[in-house]
Protein backbone atom coordinates (compact mmCIF):
# COMPACT_ATOMS: atom_id res chain seq x y z
CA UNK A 1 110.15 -37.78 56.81
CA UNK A 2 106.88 -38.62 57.56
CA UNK A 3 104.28 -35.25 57.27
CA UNK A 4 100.32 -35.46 58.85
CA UNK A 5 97.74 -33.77 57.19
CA UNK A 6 97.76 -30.44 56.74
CA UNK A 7 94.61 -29.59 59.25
CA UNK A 8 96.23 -31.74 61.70
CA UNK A 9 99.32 -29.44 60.94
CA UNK A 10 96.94 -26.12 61.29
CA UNK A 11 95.74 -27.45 64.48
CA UNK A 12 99.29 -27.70 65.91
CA UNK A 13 100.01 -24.36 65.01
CA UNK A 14 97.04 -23.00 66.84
CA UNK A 15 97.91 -24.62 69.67
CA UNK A 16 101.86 -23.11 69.67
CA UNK A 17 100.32 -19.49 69.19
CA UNK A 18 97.72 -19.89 72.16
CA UNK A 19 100.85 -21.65 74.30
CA UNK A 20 102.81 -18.73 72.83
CA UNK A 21 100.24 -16.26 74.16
CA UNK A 22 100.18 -17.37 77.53
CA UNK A 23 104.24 -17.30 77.69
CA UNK A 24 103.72 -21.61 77.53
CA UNK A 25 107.31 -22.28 76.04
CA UNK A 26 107.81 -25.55 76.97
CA UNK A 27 104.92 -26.27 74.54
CA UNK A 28 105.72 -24.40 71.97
CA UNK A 29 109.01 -25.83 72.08
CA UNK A 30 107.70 -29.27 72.21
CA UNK A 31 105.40 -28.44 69.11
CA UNK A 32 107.53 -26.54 66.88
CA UNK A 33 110.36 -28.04 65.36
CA UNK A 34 108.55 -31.08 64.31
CA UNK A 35 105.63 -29.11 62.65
CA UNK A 36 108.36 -26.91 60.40
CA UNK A 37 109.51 -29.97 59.46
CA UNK A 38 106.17 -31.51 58.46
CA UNK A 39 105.04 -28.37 56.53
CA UNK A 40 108.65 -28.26 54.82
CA UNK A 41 107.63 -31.84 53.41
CA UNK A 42 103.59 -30.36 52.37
CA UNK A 43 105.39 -27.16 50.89
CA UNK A 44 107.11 -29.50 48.72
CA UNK A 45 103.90 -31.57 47.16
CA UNK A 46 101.34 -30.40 44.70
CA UNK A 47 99.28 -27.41 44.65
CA UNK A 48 97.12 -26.43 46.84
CA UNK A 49 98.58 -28.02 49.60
CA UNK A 50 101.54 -26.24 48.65
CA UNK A 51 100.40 -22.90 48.90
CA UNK A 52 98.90 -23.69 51.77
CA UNK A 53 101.89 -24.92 53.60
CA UNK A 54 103.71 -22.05 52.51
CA UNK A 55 101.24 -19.79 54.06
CA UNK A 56 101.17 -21.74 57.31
CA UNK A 57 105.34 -21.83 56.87
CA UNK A 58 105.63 -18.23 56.95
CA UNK A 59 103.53 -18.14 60.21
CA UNK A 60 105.42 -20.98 61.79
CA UNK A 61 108.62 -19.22 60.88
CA UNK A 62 108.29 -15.58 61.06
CA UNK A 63 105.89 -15.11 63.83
CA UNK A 64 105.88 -18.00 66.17
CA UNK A 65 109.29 -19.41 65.59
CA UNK A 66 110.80 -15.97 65.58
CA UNK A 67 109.00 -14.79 68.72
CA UNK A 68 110.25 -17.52 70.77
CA UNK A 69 113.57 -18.03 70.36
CA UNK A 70 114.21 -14.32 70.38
CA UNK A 71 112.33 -14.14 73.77
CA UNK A 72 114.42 -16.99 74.74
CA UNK A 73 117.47 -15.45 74.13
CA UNK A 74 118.37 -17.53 71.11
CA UNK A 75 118.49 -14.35 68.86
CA UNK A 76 121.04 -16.50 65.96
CA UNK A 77 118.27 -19.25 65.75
CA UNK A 78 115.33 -16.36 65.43
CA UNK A 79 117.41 -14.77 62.53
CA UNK A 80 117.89 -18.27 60.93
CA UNK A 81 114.21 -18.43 61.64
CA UNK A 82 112.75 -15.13 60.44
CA UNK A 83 114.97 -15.90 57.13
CA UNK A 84 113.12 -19.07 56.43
CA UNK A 85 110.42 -17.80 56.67
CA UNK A 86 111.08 -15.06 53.74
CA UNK A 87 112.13 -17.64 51.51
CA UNK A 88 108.90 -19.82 52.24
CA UNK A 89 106.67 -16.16 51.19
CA UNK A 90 109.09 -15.55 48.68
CA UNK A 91 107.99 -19.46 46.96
CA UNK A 92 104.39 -18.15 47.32
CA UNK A 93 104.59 -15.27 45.43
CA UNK A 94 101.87 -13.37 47.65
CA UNK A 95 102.98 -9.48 48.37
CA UNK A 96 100.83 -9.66 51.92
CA UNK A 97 102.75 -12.79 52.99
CA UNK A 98 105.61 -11.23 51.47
CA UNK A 99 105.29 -8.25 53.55
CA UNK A 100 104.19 -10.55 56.43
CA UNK A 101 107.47 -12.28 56.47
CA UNK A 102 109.36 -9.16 56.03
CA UNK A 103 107.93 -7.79 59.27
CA UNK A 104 108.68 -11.79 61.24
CA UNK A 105 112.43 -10.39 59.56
CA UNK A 106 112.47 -7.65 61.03
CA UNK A 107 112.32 -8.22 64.76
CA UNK A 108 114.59 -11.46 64.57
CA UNK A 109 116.96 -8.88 66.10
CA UNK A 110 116.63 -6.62 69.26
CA UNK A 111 115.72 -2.91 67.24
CA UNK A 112 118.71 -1.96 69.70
CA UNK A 113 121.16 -3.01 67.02
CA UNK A 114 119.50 -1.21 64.34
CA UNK A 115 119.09 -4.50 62.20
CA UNK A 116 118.74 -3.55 58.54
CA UNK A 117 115.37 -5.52 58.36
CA UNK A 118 113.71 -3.55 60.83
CA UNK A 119 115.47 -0.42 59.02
CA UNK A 120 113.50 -1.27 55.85
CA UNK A 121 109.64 -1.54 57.14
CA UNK A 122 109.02 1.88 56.32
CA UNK A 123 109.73 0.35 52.22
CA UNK A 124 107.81 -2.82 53.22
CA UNK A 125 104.79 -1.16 54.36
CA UNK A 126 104.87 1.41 51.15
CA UNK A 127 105.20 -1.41 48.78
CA UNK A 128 102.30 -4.00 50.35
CA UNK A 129 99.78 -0.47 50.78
CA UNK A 130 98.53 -0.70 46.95
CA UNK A 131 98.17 -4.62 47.64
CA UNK A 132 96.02 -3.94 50.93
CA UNK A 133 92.17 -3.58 50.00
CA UNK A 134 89.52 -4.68 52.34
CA UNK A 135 91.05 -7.77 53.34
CA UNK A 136 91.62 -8.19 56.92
CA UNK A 137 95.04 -10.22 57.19
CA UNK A 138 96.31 -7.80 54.65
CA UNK A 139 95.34 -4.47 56.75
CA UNK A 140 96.30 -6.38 60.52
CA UNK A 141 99.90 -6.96 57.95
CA UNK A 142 99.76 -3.66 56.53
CA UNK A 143 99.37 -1.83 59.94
CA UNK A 144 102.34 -3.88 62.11
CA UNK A 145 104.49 -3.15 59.18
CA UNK A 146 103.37 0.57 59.96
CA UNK A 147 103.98 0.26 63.25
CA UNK A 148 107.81 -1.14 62.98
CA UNK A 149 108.20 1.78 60.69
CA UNK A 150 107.46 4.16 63.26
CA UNK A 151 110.37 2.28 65.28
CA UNK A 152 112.21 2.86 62.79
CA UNK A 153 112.01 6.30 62.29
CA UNK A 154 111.89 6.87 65.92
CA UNK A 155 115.56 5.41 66.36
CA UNK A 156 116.68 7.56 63.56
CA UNK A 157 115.55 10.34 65.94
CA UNK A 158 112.70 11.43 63.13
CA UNK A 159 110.23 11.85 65.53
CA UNK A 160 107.15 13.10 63.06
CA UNK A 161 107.57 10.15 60.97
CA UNK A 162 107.51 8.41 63.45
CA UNK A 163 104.42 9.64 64.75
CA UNK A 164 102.81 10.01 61.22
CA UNK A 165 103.47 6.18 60.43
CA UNK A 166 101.80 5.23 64.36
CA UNK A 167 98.70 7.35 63.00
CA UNK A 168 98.67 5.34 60.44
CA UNK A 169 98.52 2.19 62.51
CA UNK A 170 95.85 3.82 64.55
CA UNK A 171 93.86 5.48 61.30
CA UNK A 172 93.95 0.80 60.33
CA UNK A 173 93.20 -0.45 63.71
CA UNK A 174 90.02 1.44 64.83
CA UNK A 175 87.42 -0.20 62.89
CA UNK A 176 89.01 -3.34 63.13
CA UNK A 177 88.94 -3.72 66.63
CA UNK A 178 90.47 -5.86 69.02
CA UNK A 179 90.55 -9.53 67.57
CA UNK A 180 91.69 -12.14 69.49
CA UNK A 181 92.65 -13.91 66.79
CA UNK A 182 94.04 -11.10 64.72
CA UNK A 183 97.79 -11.42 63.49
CA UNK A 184 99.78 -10.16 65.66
CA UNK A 185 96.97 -9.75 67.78
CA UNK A 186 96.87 -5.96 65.64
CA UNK A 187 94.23 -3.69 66.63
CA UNK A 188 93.85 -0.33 69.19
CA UNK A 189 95.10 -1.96 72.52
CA UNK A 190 98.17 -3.09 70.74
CA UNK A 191 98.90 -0.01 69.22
CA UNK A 192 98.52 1.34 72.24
CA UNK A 193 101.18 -0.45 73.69
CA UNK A 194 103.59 0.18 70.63
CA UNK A 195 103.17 3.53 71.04
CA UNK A 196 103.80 3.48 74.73
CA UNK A 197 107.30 2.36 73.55
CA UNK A 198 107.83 5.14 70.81
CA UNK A 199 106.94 7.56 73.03
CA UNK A 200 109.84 5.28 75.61
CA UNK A 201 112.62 5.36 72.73
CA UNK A 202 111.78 9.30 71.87
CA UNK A 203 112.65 10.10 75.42
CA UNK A 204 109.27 11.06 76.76
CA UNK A 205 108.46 9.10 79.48
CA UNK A 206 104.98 11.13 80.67
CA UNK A 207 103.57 10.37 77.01
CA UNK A 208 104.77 6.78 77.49
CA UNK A 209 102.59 6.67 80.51
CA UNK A 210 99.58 8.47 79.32
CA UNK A 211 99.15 6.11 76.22
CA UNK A 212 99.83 3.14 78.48
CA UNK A 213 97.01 4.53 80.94
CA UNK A 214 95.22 6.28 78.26
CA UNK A 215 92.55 3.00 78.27
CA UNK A 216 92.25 1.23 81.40
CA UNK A 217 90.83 -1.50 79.64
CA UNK A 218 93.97 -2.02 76.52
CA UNK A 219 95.36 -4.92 79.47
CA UNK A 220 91.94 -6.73 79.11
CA UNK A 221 91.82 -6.25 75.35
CA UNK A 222 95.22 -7.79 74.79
CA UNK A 223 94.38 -11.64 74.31
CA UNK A 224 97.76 -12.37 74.83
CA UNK A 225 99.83 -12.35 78.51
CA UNK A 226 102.97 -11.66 76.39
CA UNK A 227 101.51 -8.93 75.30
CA UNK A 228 100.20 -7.42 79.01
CA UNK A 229 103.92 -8.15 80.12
CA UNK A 230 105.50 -5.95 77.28
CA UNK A 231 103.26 -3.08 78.15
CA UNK A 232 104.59 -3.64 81.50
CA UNK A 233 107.75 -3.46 80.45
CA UNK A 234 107.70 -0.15 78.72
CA UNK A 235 105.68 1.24 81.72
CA UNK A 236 108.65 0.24 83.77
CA UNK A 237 111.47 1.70 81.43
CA UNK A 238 108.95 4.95 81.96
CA UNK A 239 109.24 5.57 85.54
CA UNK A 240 112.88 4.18 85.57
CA UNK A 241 113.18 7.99 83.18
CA UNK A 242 111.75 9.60 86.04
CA UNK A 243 113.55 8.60 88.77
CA UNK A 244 110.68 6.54 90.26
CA UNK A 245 112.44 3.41 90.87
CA UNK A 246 110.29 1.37 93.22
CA UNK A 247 107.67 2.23 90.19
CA UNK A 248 109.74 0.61 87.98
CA UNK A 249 110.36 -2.56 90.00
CA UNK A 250 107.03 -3.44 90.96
CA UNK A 251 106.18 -3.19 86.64
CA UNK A 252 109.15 -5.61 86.08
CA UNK A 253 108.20 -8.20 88.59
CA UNK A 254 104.52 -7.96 87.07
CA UNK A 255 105.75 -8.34 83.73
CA UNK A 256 107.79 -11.50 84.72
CA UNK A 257 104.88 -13.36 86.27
CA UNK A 258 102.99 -12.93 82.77
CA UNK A 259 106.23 -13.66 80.81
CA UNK A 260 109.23 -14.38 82.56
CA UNK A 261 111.30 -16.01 79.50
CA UNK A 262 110.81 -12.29 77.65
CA UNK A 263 111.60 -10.83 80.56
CA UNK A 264 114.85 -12.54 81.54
CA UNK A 265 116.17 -12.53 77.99
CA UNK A 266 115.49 -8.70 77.03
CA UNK A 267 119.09 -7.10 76.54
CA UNK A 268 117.28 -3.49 77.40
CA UNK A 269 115.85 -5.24 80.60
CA UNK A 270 118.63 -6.92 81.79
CA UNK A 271 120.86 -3.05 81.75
CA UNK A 272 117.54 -1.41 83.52
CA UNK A 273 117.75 -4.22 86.17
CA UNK A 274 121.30 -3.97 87.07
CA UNK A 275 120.81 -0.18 87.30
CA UNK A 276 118.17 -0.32 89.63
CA UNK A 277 120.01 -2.41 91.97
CA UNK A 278 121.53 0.14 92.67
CA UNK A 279 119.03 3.05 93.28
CA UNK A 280 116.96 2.85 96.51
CA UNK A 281 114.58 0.26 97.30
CA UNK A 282 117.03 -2.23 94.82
CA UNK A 283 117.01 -4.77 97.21
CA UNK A 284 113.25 -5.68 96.27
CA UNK A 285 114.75 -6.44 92.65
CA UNK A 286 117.62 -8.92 93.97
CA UNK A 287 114.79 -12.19 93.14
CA UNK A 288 114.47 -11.05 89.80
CA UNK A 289 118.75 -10.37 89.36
CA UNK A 290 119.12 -13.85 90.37
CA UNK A 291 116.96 -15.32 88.21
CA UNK A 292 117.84 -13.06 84.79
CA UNK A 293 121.62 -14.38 86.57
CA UNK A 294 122.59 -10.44 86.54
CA UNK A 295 123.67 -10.88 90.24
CA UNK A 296 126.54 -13.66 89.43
CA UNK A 297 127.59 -11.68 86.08
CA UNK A 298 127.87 -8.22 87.55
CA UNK A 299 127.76 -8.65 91.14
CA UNK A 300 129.89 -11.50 92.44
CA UNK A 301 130.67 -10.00 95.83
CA UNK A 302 126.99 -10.28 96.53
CA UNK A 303 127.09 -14.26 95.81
CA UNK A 304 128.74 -14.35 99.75
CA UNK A 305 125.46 -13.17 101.20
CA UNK A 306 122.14 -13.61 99.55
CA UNK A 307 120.23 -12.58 102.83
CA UNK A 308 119.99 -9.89 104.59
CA UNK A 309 122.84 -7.75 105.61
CA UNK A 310 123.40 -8.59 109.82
């Protein structure tokens, strides 16, 4: 097939992480497939280009690719995808893009399953920390392979590793700052909202809240509206823990105006939803049901009468 240059190749890829940013997926879906196909041809020609491509391959696979399809539900694809892109690191030889497609591996798959890439960060990040230095793709990789550890040694219920990896994170981020263009957009406001989730999957829904109010400016500093909407989301899973339901709802319905594919598609979402339908103040949630189709899955009675009750 045919393959562009490869700056006209960067350039595309740009443009699918800034459409990706601003929850754009009928762009990035228009973009993508085409450009992994054009950088599978450059990965195949002469050096440098080939390194190159490789580089740009493990991006295309493991963070874009990966992101999207999982967000859009398509969690087989973002497996196949997050794969790919550890063979195309694995070509290059590089331990940081190594270690940068072992973390695109690890989140193929909702952390609800315990996927066994996820369950091997804490390795990842231990074997890429000699490999580190001062250079700042390899700390932004370095610290979100941190971070996933400390998911996965919150799931295993080891809550000070956990919290010892997240320090980590935090110890990497602070004189970094916050970098729009940093991978993974890593840097204090997102580990802020990571550890708004630990603090979710330990149980403790009052820390959740503090880190996630901790800095009222972390929403501002996250370049990304996927980003804002997943801090929403674990603020919402927060007050669902404490009973305050309308809470919760009015954080979902935030979160889906900033990113409603990730939203609809979240397994954890979609069981919080149907809960709260049935708590007080549910009814305000019924828009969103529809539209995640939770209302035709689990409530077909209420497919007879959409409005309100006479």
């Amino acid at each position: 097939m045919p393959a562009r240059p490869l700056p006209l190749l960067r350039d595309d890829l740009d443009a699918v992480d800034a459409a990706l940013r601003t929850a754009d997926y009928t762009t990035v879906m228009r973009l993508l497939p085409p450009l992994l196909g054009e950088l599978c041809v450059r990965s195949a020609g002469p050096e440098p280009a080939r390194s190159t491509a490789l580089r740009l391959l493990v991006k295309a696979y493991g963070s874009e690719a990966v992101c999207a399809l999982r967000h859009l539900g398509a969690t087989e694809l973002a497996w196949i995808s997050g794969e790919r892109g550890h063979r195309a690191a694995a070509l290059l030889g590089d331990p940081v893009w190594c270690a940068a497609a072992a973390y695109g591996r690890a989140h193929a798959r909702s952390s609800m399953n315990l996927p066994c890439a996820l369950m091997t960060t804490p390795e990842a990040a231990d074997d890429v920390e000699p490999h580190v230095g001062d250079d700042r793709f390899a700390r932004q990789v370095y610290g979100m392979l941190r971070l996933s550890a400390a998911l996965t040694r919150q799931i295993q219920g080891d809550h000070a590793a956990a919290d010892a990896h997240a320090e980590e994170a935090a110890r990497i981020a602070a004189p970094l700052g916050d970098d729009p263009h940093a991978w993974e957009l890593f840097g204090p406001a997102n580990v802020g909202v990571w550890r708004a989730s630990l603090a979710v999957e330990a149980g403790e829904p009052g820390r959740a809240l503090t880190y996630a109010d901790a800095d009222a400016d972390v929403p501002q500093a996250l370049a990304s509206g996927d980003r804002r909407a997943a801090l929403r989301l674990e603020r919402a899973r927060a007050h669902a823990m404490l009973g305050d339901h309308r809470a919760a709802g009015a954080e979902l319905r935030h979160a889906e105006r900033l990113s409603p594919e990730q939203v609809h598609h979240h397994p954890l979402l979609r069981e919080l939803v149907a809960d709260l339908l049935l708590k007080p103040g549910g009814r305000e949630l019924r828009g969103l049901a529809w539209r995640m189709n939770l209302i035709r899955a689990r409530f077909p009675a209420e497919n007879l009468r959409l409005g309100p009750a006479p």
